[in-house]
C-alpha atoms as a PDB file:
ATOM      1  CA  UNK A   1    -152.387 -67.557  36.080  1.00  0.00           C
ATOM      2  CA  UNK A   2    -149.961 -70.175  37.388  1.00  0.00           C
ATOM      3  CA  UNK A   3    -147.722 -67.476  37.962  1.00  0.00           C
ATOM      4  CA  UNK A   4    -149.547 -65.388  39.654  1.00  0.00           C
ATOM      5  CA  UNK A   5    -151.170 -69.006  42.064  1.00  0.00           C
ATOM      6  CA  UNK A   6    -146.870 -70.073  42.770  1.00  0.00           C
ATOM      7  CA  UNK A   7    -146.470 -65.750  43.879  1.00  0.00           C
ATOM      8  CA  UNK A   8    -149.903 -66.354  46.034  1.00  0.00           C
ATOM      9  CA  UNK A   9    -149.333 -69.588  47.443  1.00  0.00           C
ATOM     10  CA  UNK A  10    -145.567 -69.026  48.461  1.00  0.00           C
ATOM     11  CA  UNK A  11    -146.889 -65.924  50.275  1.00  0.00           C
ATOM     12  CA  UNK A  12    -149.191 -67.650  52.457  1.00  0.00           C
ATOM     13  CA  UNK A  13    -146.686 -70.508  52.975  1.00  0.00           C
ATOM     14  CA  UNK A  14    -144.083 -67.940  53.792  1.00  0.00           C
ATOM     15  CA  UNK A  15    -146.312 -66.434  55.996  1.00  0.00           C
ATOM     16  CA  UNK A  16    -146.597 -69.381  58.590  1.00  0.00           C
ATOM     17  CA  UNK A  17    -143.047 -68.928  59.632  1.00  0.00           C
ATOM     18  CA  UNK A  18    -143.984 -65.319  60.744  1.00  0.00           C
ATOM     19  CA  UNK A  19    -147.051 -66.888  62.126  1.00  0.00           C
ATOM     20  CA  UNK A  20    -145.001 -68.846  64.563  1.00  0.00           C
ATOM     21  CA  UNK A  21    -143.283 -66.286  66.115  1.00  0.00           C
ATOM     22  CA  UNK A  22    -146.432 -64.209  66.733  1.00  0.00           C
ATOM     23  CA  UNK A  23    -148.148 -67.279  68.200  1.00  0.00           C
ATOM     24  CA  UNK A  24    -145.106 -66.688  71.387  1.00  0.00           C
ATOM     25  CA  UNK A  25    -146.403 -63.515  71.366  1.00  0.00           C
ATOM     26  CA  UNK A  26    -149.998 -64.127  71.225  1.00  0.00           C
ATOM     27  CA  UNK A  27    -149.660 -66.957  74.161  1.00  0.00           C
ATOM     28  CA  UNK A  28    -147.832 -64.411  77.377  1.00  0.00           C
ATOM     29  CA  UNK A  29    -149.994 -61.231  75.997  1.00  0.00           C
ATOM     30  CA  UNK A  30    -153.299 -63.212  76.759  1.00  0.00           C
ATOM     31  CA  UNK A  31    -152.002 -64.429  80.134  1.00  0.00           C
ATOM     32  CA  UNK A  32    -150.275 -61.586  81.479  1.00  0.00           C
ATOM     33  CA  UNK A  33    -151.440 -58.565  78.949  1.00  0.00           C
ATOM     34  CA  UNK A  34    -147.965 -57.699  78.251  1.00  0.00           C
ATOM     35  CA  UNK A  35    -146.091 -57.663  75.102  1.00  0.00           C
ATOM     36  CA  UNK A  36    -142.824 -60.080  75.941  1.00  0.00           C
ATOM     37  CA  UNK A  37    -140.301 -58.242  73.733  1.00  0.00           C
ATOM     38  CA  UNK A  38    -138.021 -60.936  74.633  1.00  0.00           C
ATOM     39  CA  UNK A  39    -139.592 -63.429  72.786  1.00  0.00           C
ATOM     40  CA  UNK A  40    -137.219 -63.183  70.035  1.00  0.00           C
ATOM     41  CA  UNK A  41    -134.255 -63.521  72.392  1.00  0.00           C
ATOM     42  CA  UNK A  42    -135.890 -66.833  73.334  1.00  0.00           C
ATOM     43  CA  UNK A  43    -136.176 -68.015  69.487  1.00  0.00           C
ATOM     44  CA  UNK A  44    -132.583 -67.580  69.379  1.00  0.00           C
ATOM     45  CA  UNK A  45    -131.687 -69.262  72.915  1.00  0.00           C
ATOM     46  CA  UNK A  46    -133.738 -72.284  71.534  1.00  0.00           C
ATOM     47  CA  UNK A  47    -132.330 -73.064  68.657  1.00  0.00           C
ATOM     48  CA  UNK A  48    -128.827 -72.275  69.878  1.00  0.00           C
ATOM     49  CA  UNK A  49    -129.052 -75.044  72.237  1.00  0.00           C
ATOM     50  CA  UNK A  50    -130.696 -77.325  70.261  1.00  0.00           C
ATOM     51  CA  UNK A  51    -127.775 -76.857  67.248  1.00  0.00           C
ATOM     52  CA  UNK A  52    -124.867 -76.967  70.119  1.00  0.00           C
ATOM     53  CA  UNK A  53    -126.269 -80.305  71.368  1.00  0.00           C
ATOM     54  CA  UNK A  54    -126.345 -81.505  68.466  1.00  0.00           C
ATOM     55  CA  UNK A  55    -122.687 -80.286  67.508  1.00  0.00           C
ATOM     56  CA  UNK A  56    -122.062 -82.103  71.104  1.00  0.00           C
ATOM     57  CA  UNK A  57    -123.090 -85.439  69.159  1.00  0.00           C
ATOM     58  CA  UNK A  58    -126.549 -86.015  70.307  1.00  0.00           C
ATOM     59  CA  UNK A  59    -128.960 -87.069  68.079  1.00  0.00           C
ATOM     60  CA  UNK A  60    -131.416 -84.702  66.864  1.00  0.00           C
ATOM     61  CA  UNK A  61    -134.337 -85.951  68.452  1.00  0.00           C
ATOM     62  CA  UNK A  62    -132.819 -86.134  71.723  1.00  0.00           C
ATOM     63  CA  UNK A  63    -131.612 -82.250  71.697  1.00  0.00           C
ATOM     64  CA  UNK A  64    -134.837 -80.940  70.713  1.00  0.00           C
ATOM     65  CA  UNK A  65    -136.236 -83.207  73.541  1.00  0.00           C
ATOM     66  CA  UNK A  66    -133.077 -81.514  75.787  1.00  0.00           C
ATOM     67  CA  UNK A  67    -133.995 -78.079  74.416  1.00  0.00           C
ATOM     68  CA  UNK A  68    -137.975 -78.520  75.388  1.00  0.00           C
ATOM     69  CA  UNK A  69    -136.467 -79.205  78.857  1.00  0.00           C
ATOM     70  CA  UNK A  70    -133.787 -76.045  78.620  1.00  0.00           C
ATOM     71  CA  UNK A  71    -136.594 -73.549  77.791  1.00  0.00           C
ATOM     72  CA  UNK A  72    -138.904 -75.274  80.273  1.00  0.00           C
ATOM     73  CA  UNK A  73    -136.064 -74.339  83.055  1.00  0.00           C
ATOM     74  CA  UNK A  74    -135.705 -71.074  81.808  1.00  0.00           C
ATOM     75  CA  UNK A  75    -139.124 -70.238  82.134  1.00  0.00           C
ATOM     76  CA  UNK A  76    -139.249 -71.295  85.787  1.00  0.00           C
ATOM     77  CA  UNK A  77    -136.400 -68.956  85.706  1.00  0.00           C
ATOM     78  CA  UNK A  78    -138.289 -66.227  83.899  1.00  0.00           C
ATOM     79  CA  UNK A  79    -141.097 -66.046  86.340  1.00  0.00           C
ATOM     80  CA  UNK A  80    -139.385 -66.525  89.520  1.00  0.00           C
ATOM     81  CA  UNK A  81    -136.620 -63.857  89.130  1.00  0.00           C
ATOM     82  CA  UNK A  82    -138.529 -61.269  86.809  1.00  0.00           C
ATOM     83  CA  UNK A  83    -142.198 -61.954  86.354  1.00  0.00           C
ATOM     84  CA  UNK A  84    -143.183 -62.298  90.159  1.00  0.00           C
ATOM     85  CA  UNK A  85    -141.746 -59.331  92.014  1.00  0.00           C
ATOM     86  CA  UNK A  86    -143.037 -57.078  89.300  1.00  0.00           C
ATOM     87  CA  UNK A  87    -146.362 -58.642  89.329  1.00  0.00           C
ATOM     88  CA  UNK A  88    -147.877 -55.946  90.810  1.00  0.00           C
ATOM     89  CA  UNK A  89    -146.334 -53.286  88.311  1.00  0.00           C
ATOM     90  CA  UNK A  90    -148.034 -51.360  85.357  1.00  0.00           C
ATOM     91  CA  UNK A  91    -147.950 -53.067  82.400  1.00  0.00           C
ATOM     92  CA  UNK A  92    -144.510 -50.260  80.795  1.00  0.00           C
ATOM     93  CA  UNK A  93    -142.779 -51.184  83.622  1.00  0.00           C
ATOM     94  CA  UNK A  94    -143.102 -55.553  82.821  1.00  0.00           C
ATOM     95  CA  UNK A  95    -142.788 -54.396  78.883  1.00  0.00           C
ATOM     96  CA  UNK A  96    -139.381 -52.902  79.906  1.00  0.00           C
ATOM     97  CA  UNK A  97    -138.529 -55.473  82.078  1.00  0.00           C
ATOM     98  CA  UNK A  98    -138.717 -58.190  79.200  1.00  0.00           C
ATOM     99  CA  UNK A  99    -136.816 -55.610  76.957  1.00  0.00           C
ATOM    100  CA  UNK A 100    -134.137 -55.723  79.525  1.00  0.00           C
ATOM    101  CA  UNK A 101    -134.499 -59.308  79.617  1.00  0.00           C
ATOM    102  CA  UNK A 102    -134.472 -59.933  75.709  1.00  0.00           C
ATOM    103  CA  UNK A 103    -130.598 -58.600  76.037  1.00  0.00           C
ATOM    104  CA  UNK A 104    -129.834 -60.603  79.066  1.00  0.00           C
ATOM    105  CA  UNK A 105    -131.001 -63.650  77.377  1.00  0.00           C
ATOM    106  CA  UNK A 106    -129.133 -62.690  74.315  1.00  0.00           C
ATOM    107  CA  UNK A 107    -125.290 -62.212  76.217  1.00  0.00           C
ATOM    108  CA  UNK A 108    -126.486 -65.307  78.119  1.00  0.00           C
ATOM    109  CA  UNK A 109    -126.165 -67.230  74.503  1.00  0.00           C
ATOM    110  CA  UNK A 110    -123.912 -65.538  73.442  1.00  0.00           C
ATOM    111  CA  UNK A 111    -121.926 -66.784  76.575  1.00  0.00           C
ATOM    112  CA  UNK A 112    -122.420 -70.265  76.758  1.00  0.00           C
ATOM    113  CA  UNK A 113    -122.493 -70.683  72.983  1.00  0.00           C
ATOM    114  CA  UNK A 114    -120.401 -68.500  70.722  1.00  0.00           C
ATOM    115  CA  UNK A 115    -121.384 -66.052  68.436  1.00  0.00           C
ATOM    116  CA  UNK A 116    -120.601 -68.031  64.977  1.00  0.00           C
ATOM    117  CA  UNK A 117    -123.135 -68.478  62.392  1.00  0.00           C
ATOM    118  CA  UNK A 118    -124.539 -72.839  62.890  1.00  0.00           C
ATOM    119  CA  UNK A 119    -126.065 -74.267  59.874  1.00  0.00           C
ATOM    120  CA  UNK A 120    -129.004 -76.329  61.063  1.00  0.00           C
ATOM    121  CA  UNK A 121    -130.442 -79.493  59.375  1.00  0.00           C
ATOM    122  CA  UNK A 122    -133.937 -80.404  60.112  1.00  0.00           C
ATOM    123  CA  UNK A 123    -133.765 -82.806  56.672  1.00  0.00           C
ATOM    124  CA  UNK A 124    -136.048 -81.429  54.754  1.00  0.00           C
ATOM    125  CA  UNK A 125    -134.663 -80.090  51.324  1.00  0.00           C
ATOM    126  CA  UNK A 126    -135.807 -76.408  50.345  1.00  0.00           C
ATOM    127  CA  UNK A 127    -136.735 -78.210  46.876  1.00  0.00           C
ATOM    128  CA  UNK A 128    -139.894 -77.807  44.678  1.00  0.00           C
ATOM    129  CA  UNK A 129    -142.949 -79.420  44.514  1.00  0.00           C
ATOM    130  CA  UNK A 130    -145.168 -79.058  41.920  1.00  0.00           C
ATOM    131  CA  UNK A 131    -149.055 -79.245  42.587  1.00  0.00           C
ATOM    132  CA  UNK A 132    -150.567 -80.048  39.315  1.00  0.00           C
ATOM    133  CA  UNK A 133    -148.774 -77.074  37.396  1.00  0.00           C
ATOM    134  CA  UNK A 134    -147.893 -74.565  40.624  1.00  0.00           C
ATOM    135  CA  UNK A 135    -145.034 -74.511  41.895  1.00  0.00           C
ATOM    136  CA  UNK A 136    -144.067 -74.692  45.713  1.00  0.00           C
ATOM    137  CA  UNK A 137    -141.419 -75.052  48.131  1.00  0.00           C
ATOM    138  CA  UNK A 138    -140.922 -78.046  49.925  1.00  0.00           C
ATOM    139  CA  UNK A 139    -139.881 -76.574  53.340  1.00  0.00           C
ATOM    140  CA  UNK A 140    -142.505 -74.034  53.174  1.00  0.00           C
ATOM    141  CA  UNK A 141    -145.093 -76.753  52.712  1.00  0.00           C
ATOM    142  CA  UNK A 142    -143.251 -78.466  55.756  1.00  0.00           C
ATOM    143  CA  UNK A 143    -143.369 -75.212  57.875  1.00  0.00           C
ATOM    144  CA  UNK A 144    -147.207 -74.626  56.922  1.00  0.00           C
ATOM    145  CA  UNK A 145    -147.838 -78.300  58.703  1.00  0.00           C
ATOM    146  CA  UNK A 146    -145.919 -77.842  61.531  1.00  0.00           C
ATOM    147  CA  UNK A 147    -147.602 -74.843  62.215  1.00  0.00           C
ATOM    148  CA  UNK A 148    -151.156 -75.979  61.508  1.00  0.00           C
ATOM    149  CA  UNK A 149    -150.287 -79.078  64.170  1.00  0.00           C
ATOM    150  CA  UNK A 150    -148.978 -76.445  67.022  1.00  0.00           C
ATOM    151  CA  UNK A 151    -152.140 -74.713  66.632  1.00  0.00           C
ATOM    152  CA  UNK A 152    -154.317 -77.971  66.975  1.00  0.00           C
ATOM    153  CA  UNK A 153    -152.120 -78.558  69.994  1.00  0.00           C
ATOM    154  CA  UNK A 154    -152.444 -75.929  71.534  1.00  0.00           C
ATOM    155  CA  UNK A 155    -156.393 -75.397  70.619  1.00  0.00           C
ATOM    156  CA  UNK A 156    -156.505 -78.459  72.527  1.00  0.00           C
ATOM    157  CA  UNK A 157    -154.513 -77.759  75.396  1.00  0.00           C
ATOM    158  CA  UNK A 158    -156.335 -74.285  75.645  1.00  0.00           C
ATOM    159  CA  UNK A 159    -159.828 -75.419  75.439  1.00  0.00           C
ATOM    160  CA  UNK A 160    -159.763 -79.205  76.612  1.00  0.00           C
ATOM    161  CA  UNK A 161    -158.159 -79.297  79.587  1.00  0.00           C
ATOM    162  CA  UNK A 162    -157.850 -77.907  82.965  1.00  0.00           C
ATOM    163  CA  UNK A 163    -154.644 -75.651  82.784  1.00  0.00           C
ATOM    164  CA  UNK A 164    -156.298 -74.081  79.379  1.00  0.00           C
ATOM    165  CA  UNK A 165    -159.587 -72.984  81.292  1.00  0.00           C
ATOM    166  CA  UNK A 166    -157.389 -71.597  83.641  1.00  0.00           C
ATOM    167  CA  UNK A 167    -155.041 -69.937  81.598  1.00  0.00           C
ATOM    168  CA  UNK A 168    -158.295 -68.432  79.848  1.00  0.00           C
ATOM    169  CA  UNK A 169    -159.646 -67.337  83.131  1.00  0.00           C
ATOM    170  CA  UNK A 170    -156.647 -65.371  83.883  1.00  0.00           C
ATOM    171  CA  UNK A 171    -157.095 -63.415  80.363  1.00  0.00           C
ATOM    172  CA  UNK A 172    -160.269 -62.870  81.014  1.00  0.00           C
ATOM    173  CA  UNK A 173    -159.967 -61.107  84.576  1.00  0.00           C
ATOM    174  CA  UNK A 174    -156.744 -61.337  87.064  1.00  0.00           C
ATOM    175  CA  UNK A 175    -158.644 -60.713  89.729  1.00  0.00           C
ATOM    176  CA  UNK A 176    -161.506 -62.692  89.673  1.00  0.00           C
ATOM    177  CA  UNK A 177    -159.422 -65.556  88.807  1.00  0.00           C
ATOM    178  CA  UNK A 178    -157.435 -64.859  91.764  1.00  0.00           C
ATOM    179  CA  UNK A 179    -160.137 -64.979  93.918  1.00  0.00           C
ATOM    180  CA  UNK A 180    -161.399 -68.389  93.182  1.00  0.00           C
ATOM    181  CA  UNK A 181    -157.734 -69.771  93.811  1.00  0.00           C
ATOM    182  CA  UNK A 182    -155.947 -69.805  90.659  1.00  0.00           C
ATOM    183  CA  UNK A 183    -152.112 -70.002  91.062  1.00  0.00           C
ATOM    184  CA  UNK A 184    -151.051 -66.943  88.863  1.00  0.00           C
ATOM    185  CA  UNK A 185    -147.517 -67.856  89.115  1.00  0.00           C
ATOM    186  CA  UNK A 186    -148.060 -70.913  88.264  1.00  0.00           C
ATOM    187  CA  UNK A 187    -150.136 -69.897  85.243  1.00  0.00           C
ATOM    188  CA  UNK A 188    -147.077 -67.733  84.087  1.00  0.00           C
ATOM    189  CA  UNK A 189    -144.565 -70.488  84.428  1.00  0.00           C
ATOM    190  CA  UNK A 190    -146.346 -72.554  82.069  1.00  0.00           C
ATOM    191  CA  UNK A 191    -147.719 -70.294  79.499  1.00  0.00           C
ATOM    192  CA  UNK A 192    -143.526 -68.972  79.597  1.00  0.00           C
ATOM    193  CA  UNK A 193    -142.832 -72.533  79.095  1.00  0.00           C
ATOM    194  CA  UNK A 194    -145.670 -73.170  75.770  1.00  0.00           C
ATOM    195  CA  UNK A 195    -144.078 -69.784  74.331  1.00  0.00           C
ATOM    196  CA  UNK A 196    -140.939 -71.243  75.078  1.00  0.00           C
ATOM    197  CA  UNK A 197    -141.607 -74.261  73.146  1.00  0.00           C
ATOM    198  CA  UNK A 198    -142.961 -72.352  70.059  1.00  0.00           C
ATOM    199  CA  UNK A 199    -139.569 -70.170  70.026  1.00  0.00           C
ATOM    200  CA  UNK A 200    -137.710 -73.789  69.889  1.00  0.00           C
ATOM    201  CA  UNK A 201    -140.447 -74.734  66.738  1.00  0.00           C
ATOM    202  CA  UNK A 202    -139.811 -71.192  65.157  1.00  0.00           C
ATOM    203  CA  UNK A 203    -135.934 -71.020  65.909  1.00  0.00           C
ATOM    204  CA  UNK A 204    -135.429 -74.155  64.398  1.00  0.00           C
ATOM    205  CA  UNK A 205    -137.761 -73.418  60.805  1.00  0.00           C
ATOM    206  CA  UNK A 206    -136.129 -70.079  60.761  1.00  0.00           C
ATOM    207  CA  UNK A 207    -132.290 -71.474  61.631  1.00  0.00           C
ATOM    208  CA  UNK A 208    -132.514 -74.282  58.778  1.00  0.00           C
ATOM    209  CA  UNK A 209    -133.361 -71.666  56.313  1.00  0.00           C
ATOM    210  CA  UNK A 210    -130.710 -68.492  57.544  1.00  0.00           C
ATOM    211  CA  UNK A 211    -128.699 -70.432  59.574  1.00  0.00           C
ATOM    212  CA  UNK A 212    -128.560 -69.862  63.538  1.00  0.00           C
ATOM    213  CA  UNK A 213    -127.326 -66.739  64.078  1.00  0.00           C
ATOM    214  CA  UNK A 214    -127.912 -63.544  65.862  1.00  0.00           C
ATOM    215  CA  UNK A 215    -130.176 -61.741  63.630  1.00  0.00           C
ATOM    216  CA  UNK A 216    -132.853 -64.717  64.336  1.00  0.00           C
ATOM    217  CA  UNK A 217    -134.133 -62.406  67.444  1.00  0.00           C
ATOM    218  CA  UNK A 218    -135.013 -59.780  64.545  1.00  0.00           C
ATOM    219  CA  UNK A 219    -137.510 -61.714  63.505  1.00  0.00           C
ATOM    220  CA  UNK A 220    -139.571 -60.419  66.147  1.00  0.00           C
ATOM    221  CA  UNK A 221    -139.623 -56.971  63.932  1.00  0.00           C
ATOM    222  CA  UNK A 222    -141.831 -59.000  61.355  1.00  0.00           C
ATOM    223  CA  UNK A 223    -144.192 -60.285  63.590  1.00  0.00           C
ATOM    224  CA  UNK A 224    -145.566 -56.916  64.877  1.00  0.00           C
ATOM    225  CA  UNK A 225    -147.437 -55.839  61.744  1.00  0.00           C
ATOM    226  CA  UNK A 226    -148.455 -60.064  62.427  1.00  0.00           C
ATOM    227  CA  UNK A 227    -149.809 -59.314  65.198  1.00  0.00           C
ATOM    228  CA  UNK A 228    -151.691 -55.410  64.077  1.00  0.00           C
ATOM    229  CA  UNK A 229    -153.446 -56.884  61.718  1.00  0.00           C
ATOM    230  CA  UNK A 230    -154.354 -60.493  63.092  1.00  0.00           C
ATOM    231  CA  UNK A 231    -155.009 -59.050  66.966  1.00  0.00           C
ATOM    232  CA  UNK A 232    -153.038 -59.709  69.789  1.00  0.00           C
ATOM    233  CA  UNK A 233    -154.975 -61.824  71.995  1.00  0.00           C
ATOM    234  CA  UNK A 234    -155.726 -64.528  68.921  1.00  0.00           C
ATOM    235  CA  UNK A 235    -153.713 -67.605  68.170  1.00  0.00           C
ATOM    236  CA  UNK A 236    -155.978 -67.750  65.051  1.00  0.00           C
ATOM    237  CA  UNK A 237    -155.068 -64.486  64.015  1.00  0.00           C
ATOM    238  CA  UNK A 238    -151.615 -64.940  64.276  1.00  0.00           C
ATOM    239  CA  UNK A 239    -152.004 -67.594  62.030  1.00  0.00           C
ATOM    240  CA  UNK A 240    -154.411 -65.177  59.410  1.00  0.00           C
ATOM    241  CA  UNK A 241    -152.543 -62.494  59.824  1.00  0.00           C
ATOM    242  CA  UNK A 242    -149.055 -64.439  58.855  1.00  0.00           C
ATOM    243  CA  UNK A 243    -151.030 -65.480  55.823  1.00  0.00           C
ATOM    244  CA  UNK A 244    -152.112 -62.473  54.764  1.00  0.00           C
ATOM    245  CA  UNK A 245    -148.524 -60.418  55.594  1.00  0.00           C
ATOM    246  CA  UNK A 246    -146.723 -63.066  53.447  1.00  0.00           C
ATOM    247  CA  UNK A 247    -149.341 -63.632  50.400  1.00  0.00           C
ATOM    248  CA  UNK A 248    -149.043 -59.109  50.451  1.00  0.00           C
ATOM    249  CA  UNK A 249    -145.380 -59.118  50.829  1.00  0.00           C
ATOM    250  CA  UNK A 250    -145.448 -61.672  47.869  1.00  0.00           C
ATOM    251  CA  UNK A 251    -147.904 -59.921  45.536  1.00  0.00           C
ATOM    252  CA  UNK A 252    -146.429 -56.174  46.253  1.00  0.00           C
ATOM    253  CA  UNK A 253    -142.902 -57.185  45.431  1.00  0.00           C
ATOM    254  CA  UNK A 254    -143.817 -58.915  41.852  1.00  0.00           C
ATOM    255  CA  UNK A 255    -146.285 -56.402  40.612  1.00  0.00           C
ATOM    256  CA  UNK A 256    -145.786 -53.170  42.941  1.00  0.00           C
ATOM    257  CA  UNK A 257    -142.387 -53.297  42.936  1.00  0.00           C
ATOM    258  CA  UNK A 258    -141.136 -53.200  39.889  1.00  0.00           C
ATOM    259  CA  UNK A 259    -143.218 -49.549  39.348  1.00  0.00           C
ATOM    260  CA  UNK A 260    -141.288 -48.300  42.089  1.00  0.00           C
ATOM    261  CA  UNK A 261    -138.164 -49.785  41.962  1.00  0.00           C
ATOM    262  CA  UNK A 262    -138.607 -52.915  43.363  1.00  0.00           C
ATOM    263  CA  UNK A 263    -137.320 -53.162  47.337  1.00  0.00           C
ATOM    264  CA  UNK A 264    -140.507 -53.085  48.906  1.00  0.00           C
ATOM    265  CA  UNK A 265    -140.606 -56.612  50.875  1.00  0.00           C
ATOM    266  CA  UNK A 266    -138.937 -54.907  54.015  1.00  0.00           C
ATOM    267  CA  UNK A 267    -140.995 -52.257  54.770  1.00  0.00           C
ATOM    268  CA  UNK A 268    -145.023 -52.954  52.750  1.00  0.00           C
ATOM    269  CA  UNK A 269    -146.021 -55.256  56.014  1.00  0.00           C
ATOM    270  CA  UNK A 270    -145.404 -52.049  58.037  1.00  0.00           C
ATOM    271  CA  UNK A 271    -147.527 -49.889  55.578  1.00  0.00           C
ATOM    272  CA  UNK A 272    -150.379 -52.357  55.725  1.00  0.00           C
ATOM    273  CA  UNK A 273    -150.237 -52.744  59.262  1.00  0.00           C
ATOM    274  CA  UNK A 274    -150.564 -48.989  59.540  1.00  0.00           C
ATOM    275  CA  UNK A 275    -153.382 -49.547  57.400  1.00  0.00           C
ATOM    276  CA  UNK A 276    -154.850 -51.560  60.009  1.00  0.00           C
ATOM    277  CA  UNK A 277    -154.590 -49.393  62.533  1.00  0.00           C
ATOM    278  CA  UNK A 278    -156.701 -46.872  60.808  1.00  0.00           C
ATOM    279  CA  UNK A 279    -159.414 -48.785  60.266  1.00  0.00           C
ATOM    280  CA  UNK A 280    -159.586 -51.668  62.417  1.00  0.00           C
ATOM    281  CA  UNK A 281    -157.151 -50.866  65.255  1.00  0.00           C
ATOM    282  CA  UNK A 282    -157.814 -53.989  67.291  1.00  0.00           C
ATOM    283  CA  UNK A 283    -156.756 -56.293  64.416  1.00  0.00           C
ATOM    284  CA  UNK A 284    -159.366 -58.570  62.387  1.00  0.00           C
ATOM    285  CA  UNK A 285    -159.897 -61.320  65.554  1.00  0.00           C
ATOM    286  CA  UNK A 286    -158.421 -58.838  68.340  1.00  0.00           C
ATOM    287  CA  UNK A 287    -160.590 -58.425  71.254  1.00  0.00           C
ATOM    288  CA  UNK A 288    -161.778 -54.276  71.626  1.00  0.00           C
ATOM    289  CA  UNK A 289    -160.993 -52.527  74.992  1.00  0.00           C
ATOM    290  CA  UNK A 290    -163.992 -51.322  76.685  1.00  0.00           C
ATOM    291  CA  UNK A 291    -163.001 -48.907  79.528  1.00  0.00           C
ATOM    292  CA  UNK A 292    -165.921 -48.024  81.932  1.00  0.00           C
ATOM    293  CA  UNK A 293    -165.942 -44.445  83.427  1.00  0.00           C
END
């Protein structure tokens, strides 16, 4: 049994760092409706900069605070050169735009900071901790905090203040929101900026435990079946679907795997994602698409 509660519970911590990515997701699809493929690309940009400031010899407090003020700028960026002149596009034509952008954003880094692997250090040893007899990891235990204060931050900033009940407004109908004044672009610019923000949180959990490198905007790949099964337009079901994508992952690979020959971590969050789709297509907190005719 204590076996089978460490496998269980280092799923579900595990599965808050592929919560955090989906959150960046979750955040520009409710605002905007499209699916910002580029939000990996931003993951990486974020903790680039925040590792080459550091290797500049700032402290690491003051090139996070630099690197909340990098992605900030590059959001205004974002929206101004990409976001508004296609505001009027279908919603293929802005998916492809943020596909082109992903690779822009990418060479950009690539550019300004090398290509070699950084190893990050947010501090906080990847060491054991045992909970009466179970057995869990110290980082993931850090990771499952951080990510249970972003979304009380950002519950907050969605449903307490003024910008939030805007921002929800503009989910809810474009148009209408439009019509009562609401500053899209200025809407965009900051939800950009929040998902921005979460990249920096998510690049710098995933860079201390891989190291910064280039494969960090391939994480988005594991947030998709994230985002299936939790919904797309849910910040809480990025969180439950992370949870239940990492406890699966977890349980398949220590008593599925070894009847099929083990292996199966990289591709069982696709198969029950596609799962999802069959039965609940909109994900378990996704909002249905009614289309009137």
């Amino acid at each position: 049994m204590n076996f089978f509660l460490e496998t269980l519970f280092g799923g579900l911590l595990a599965g808050t760092m592929y919560s955090l990515v989906a959150i960046g997701f979750v955040l520009i699809y409710k605002a905007s409706g499209v699916f910002n493929f580029a939000q990996g690309a931003m993951l990486l940009f974020a903790a680039l900069t925040c590792v080459s400031l550091q290797e500049a010899g700032l402290p690491f407090a003051a090139a996070v605070a630099a690197s909340v003020v990098v992605m900030g700028l590059l959001a205004l960026a974002i929206e101004r050169a990409v976001l508004r002149p296609l505001v009027a596009r279908s919603q293929i034509t802005l998916f492809m735009a943020t596909l082109g952008l992903s690779f822009i954003i990418e060479g950009l880094a690539q550019g300004l900071m090398g290509a070699e692997v950084r190893a990050l250090d947010l501090g906080i040893d990847d060491v054991p901790v045992f909970v009466g007899d179970v057995m869990l990891s110290q980082f993931d235990l850090f990771a499952a905090a951080t990510a249970a204060v972003l979304v009380l931050v950002l519950a907050l900033l969605f449903n307490k203040t003024r910008v939030g009940v805007s921002l929800r407004a503009v989910a809810d109908d474009t148009r209408a929101a439009l019509s009562i004044g609401i500053n899209l672009n200025r809407i965009w610019q900051i939800v950009w900026a929040v998902a921005g923000v979460v990249g920096l949180v998510a690049g710098l959990l995933w860079g201390a435990r891989q190291g910064v490198q280039f494969s960090l905007s391939l994480v988005v790949l594991k947030a998709l079946p994230v985002l299936i099964i939790g919904g797309f337009t849910s910040i809480g079901g990025a969180i439950v679907g992370g949870l239940i994508v990492g406890a699966a992952e977890n349980l398949a690979e220590v008593y599925v795997g070894p009847l099929v020959g083990g292996g199966i971590t990289s591709w069982f969050a696709y198969f029950l994602a596609l799962a999802f789709l069959y039965v609940r297509p909109a994900g378990l907190f996704g909002e249905r698409a009614i289309e009137r005719v």
